[in-house]
Protein backbone atom coordinates (compact mmCIF):
# COMPACT_ATOMS: atom_id res chain seq x y z
CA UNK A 1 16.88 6.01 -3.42
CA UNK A 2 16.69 2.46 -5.35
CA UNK A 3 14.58 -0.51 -3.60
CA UNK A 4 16.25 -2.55 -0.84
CA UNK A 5 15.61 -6.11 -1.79
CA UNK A 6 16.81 -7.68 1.16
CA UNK A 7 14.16 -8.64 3.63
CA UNK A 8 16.88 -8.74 6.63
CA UNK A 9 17.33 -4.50 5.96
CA UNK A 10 16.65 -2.43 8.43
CA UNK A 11 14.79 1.11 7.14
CA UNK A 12 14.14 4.09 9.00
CA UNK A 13 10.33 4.31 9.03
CA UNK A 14 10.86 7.36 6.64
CA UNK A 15 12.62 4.88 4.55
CA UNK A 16 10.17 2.93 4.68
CA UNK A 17 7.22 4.82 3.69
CA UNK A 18 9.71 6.60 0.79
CA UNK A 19 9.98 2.95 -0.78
CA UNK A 20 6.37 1.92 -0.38
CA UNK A 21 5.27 4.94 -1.79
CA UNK A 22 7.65 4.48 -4.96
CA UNK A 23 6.51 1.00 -5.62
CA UNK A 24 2.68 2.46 -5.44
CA UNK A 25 3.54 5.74 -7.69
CA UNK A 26 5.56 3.10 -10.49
CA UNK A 27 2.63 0.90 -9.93
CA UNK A 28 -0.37 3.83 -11.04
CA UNK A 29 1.89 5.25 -13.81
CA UNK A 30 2.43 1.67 -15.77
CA UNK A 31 -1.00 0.26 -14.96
CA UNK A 32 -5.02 0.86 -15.33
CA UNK A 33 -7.23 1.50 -12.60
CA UNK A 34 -8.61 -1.93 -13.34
CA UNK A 35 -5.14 -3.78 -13.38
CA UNK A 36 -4.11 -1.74 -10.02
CA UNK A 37 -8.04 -2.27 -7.98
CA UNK A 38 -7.10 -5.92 -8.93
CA UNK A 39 -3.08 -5.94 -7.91
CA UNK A 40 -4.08 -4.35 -4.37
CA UNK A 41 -7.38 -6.57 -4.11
CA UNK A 42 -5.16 -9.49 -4.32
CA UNK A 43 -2.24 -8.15 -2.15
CA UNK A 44 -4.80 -7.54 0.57
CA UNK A 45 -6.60 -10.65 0.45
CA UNK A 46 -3.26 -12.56 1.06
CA UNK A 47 -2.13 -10.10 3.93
CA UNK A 48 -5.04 -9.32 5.57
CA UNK A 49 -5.19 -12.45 8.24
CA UNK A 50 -6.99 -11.24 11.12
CA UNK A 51 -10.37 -9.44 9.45
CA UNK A 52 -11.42 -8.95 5.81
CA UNK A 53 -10.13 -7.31 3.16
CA UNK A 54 -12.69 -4.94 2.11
CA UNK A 55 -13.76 -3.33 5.68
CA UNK A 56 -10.33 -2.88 6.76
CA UNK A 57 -9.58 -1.10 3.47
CA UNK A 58 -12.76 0.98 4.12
CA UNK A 59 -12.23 2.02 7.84
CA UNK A 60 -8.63 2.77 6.72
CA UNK A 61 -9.64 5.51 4.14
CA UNK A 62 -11.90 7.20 6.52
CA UNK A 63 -9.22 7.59 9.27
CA UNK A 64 -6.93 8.90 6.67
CA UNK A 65 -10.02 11.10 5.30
CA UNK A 66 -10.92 12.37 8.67
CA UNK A 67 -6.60 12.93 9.47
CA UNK A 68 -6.05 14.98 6.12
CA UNK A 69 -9.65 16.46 5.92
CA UNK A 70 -10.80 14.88 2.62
């Protein structure tokens, strides 16, 4: 399924996630680890209004540890 471009779109939520996740797989394949920690550092320090960054990265890795048993 290509990328929808248009902001105005509406996606299923499966959509959605099937989209995001292509942009982060094409992201890890033409990148380094250094290039990506510093492409999602930045994206989250733009989007991330309400608390910081770093801790709401954090707490979001253990609930998705503690879902999928990592």
């Amino acid at each position: 399924m290509p990328v929808t471009k248009s902001k105005h779109a509406v996606l299923t939520p499966q959509d959605l996630h099937s989209q995001t996740s292509m942009i982060i797989k094409t992201m890890l394949l033409n990148r380094s680890p250094k290039q990506v920690a510093e492409l999602m550092s930045a994206f989250l320090e733009t989007h991330c209004k309400e608390a910081r960054p770093d801790l709401e990265l954090q707490e979001f890795i253990q609930k998705f540890d503690k879902q999928h048993r990592l």
